[in-house]
N, C-alpha and C. Protein backbone atom coordinates (compact mmCIF):
# COMPACT_ATOMS: atom_id res chain seq x y z
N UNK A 1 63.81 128.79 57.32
CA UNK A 1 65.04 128.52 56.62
C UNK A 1 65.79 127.41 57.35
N UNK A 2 66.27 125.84 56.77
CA UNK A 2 67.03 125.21 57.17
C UNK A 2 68.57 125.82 57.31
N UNK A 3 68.79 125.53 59.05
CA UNK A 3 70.01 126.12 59.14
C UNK A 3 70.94 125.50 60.10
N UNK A 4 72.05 125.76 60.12
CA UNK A 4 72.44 125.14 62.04
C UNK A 4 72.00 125.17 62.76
N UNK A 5 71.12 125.93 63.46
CA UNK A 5 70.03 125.97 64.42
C UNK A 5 69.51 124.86 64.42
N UNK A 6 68.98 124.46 62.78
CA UNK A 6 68.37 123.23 63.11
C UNK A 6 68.84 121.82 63.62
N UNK A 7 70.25 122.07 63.30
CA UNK A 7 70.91 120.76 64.33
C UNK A 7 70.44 119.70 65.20
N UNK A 8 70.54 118.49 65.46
CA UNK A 8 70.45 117.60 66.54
C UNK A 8 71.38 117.08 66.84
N UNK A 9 71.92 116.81 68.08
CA UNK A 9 72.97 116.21 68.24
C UNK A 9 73.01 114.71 67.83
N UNK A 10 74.18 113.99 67.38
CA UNK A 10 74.18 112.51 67.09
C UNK A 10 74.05 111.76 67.86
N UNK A 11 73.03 110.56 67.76
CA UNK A 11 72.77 109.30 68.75
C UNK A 11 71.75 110.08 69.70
N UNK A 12 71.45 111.10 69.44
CA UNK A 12 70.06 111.25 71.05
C UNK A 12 68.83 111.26 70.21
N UNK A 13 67.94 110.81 71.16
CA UNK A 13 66.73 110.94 70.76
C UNK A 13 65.97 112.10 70.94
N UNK A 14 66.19 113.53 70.37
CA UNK A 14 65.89 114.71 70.04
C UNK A 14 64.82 114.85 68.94
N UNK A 15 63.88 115.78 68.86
CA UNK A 15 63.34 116.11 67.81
C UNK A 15 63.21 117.77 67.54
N UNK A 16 63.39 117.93 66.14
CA UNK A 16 63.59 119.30 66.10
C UNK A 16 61.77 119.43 65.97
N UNK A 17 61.59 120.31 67.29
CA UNK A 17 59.94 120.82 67.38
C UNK A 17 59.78 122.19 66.49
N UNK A 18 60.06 122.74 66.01
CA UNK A 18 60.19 124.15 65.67
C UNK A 18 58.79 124.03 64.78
N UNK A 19 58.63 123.30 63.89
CA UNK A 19 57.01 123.37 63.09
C UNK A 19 56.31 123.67 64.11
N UNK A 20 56.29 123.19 65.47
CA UNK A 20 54.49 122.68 66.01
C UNK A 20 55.48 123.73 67.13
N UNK A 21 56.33 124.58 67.32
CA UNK A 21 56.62 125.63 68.63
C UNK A 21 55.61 126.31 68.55
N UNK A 22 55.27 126.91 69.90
CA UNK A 22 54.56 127.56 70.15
C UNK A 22 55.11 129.18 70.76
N UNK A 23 56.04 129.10 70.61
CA UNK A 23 56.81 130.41 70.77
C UNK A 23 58.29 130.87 69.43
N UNK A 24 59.09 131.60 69.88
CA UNK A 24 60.03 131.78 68.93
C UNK A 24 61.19 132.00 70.11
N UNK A 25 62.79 131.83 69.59
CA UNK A 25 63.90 132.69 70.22
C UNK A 25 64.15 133.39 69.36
N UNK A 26 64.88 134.74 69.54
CA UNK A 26 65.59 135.64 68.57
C UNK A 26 66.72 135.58 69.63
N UNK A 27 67.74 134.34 68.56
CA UNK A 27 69.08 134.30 69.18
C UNK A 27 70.40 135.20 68.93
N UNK A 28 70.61 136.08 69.67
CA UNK A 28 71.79 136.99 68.92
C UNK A 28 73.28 136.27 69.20
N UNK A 29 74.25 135.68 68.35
CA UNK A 29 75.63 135.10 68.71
C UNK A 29 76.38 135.66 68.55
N UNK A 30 77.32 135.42 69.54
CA UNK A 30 78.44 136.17 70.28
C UNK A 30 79.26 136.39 68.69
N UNK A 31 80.29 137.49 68.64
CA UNK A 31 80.96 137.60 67.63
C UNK A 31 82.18 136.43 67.80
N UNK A 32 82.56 135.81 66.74
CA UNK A 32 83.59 134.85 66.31
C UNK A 32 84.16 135.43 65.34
N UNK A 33 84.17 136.70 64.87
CA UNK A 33 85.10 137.30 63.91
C UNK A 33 86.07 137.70 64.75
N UNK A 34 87.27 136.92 64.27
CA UNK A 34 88.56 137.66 64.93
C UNK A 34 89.79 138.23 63.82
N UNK A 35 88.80 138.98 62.54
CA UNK A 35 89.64 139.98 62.09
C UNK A 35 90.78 140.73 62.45
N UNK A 36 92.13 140.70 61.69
CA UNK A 36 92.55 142.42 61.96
C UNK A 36 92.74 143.19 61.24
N UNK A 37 91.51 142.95 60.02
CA UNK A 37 92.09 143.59 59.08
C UNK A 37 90.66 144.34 58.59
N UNK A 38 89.26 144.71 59.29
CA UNK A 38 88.34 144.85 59.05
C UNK A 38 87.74 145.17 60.75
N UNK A 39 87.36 146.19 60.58
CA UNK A 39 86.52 146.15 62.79
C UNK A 39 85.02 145.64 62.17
N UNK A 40 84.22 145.28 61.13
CA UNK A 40 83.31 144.69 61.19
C UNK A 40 82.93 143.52 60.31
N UNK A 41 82.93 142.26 60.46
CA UNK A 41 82.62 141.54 59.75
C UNK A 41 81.98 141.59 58.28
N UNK A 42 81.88 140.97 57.01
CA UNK A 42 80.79 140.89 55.70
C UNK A 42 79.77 139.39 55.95
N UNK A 43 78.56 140.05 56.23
CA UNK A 43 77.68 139.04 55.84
C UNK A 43 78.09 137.94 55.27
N UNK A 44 78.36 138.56 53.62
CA UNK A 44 78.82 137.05 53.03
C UNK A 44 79.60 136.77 53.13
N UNK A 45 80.47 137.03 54.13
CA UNK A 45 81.73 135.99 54.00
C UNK A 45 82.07 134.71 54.41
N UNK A 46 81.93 133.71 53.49
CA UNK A 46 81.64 132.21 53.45
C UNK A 46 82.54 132.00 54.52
N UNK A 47 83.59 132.10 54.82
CA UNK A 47 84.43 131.55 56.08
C UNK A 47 83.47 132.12 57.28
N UNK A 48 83.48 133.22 57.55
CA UNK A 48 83.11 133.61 58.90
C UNK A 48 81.80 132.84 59.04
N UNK A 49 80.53 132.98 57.93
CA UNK A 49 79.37 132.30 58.10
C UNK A 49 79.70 131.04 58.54
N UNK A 50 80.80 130.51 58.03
CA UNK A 50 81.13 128.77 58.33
C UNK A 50 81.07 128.48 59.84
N UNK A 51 82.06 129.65 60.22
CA UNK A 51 82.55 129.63 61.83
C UNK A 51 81.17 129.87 62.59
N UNK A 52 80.26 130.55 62.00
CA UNK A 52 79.16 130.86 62.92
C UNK A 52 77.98 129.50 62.92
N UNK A 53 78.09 129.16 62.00
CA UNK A 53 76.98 128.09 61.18
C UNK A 53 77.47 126.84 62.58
N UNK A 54 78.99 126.49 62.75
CA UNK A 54 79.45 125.49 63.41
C UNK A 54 78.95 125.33 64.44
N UNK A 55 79.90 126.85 65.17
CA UNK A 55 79.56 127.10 66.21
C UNK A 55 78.55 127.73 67.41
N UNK A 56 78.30 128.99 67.11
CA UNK A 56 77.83 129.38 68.15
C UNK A 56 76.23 128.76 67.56
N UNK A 57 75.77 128.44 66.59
CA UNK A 57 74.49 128.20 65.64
C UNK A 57 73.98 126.66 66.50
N UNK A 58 75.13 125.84 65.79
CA UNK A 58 74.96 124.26 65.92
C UNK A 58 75.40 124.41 67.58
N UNK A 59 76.10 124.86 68.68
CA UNK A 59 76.55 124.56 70.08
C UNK A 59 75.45 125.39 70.90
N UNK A 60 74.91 126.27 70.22
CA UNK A 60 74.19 127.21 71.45
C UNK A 60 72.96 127.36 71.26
N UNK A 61 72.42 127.93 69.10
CA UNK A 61 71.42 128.32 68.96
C UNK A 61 70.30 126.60 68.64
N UNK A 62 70.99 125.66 68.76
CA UNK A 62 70.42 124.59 68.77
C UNK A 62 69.23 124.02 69.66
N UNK A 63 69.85 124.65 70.64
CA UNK A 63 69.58 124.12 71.68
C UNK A 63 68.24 124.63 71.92
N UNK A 64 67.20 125.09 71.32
CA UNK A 64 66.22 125.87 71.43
C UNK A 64 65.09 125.01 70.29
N UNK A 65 65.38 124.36 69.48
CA UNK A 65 64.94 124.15 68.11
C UNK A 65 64.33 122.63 68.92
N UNK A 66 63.99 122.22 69.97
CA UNK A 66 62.97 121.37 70.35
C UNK A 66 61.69 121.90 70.80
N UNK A 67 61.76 123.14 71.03
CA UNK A 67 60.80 124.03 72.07
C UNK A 67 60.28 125.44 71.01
N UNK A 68 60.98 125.89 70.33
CA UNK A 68 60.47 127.09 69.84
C UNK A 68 61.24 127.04 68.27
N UNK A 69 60.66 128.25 67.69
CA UNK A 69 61.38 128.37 66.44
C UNK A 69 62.15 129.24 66.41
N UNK A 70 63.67 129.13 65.50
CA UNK A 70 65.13 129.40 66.36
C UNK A 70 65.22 130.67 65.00
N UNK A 71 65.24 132.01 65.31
CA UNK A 71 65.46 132.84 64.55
C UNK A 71 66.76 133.27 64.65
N UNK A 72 67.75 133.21 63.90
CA UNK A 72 69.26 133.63 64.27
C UNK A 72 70.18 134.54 62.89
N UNK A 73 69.58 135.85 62.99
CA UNK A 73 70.15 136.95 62.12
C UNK A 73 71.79 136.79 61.49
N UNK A 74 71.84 136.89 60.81
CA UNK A 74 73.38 137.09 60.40
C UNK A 74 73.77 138.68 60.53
N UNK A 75 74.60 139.28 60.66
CA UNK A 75 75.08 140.63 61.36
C UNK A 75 76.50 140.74 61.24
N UNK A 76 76.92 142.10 60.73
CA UNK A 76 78.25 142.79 60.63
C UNK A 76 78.90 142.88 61.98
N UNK A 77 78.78 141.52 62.75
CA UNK A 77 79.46 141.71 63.56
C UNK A 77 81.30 142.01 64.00
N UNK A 78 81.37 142.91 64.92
CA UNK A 78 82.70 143.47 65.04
C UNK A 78 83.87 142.86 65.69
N UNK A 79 84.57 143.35 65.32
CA UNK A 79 86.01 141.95 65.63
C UNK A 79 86.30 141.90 66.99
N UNK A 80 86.56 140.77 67.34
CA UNK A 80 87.08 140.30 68.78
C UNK A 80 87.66 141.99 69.54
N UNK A 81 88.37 142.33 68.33
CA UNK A 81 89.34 143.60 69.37
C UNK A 81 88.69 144.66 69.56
N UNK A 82 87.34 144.95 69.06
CA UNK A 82 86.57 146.14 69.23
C UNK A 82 86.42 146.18 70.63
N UNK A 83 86.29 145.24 71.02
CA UNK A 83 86.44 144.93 73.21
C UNK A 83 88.22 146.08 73.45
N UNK A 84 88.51 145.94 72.75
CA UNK A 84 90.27 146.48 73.36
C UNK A 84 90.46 146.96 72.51
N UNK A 85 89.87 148.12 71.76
CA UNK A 85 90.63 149.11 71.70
C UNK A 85 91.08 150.10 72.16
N UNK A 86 92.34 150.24 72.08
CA UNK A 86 92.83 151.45 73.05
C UNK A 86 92.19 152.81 72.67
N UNK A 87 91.76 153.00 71.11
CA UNK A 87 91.67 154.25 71.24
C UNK A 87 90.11 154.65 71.62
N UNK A 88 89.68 153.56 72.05
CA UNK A 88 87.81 153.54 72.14
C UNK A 88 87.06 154.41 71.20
N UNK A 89 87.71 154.19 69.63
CA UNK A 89 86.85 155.13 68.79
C UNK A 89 86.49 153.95 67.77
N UNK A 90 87.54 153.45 66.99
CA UNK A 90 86.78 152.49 66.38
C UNK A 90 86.04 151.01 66.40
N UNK A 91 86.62 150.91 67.46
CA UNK A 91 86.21 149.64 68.52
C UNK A 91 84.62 150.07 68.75
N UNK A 92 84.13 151.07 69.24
CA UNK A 92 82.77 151.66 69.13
C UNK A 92 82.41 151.82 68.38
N UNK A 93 82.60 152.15 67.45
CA UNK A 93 82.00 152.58 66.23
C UNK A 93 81.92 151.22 65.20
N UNK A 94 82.78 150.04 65.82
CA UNK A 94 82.27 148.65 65.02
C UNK A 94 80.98 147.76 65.74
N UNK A 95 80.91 148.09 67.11
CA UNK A 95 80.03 147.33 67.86
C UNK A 95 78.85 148.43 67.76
N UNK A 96 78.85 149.80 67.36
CA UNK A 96 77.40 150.27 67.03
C UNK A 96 77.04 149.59 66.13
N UNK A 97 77.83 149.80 65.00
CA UNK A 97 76.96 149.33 63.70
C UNK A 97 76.48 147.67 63.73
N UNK A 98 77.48 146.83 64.72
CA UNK A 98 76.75 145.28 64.98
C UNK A 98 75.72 145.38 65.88
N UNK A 99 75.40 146.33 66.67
CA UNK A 99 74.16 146.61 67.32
C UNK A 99 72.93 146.57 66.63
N UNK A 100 73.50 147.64 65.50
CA UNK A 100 72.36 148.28 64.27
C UNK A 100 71.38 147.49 64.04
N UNK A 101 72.53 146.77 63.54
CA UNK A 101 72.38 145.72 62.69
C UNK A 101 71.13 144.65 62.95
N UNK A 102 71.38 144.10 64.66
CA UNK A 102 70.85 143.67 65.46
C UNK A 102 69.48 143.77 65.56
N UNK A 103 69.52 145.16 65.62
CA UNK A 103 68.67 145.94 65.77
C UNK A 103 67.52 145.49 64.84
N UNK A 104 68.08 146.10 63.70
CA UNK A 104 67.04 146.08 62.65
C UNK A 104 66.75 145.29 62.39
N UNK A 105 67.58 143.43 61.98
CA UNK A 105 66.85 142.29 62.22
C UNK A 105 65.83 142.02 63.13
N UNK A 106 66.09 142.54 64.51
CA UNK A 106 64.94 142.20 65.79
C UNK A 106 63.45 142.60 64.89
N UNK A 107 63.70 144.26 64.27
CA UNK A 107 62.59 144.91 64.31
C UNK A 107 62.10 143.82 62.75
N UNK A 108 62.77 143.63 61.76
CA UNK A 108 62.22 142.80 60.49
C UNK A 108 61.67 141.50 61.37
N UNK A 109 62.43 140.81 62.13
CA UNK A 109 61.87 139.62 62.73
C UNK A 109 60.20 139.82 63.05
N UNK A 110 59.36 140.89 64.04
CA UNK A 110 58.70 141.40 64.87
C UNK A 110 57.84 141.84 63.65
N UNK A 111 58.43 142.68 62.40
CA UNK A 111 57.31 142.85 61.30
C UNK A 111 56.75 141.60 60.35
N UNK A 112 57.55 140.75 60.17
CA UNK A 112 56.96 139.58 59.29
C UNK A 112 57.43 138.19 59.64
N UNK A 113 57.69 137.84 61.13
CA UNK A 113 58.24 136.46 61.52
C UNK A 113 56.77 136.42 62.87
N UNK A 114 56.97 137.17 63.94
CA UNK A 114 56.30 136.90 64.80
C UNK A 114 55.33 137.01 64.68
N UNK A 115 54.22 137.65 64.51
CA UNK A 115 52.39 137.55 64.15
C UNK A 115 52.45 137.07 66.06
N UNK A 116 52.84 138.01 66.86
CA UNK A 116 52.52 138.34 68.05
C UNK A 116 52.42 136.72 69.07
N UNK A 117 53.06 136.21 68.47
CA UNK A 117 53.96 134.67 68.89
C UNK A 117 54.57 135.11 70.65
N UNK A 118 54.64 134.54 71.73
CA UNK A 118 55.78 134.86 72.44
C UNK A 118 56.68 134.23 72.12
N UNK A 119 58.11 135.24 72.54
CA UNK A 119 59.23 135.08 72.42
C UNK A 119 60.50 135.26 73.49
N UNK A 120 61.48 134.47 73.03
CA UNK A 120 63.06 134.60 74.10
C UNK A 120 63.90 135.33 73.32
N UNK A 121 64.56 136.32 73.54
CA UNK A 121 66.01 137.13 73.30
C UNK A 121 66.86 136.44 74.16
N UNK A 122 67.86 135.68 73.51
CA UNK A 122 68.91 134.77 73.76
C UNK A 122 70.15 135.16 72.84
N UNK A 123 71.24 135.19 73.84
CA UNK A 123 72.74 135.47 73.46
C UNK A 123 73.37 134.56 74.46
N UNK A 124 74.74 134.94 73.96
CA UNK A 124 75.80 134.56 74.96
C UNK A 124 76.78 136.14 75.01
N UNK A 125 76.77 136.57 76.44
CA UNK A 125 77.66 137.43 76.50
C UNK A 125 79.23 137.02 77.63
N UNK A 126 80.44 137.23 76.56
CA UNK A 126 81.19 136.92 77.87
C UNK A 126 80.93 135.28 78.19
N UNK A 127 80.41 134.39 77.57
CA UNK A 127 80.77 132.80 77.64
C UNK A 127 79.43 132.76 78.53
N UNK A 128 78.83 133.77 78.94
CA UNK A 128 77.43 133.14 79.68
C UNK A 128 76.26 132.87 79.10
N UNK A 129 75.24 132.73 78.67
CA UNK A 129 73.90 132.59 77.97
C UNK A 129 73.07 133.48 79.37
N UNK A 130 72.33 134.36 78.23
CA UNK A 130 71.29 135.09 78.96
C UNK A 130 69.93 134.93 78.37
N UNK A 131 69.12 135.29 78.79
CA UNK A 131 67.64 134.79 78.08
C UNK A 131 66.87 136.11 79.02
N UNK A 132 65.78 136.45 77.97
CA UNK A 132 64.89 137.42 77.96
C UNK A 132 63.48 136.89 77.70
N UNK A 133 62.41 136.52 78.80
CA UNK A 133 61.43 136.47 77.69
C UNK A 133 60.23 137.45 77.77
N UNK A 134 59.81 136.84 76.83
CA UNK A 134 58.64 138.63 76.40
C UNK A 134 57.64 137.78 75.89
């Protein structure tokens, strides 16, 4: 699927390798929903997709799409404040279900994307980038 991922930055001499990769990332991005009127994001919601498509897609999950092929789930992810809620009930109960979610993309990815490919589990947690590979 053409996406932000597939991005290049302007004026460099980059090529998006992802046809001829020889591995995959399954990039999970940080939540950019900063709802307060919802603890978990909608898929379709054309704004939030926008914010994700920009950012964490085109600034982070890009960066992978010379070397491997950039798998990057869309997910009910939970609002900025699920980190602070005071009452630690629904704040949890929005970051399970963006877990789930997670989740179950990883496992659809693994049933009909990978055909036993190696792969990187890549996020950003907390402004850092972590990488997993398998």
């Amino acid at each position: 699927m053409k996406d932000s991922a597939d991005a290049l930055p302007p004026g460099e001499n980059l090529v998006d390798g992802q046809a001829e990769a020889k591995a995959d990332v399954f990039y999970i991005h940080p939540t950019v929903n900063f709802s307060r009127k919802n603890w978990n994001g909608d898929v379709n919601d054309a704004k939030l997709n926008h914010t994700v498509d920009i950012y964490p897609l085109r600034f982070q999950a890009s960066v992978f799409n010379g070397m491997c092929k950039v798998y990057a789930p869309r997910y009910r992810q939970a609002t900025l404040y699920s980190f602070i809620d005071k009452s630690k009930v629904n704040g949890a109960k929005a970051l399970d279900l963006a877990y789930t979610d997670v989740v179950s993309a990883f496992q659809y990815y693994l049933d009909h994307y990978n055909q036993g490919r190696p792969f990187i589990l890549a996020s950003t947690v907390r402004g850092v980038a972590t990488l997993t590979g398998c």
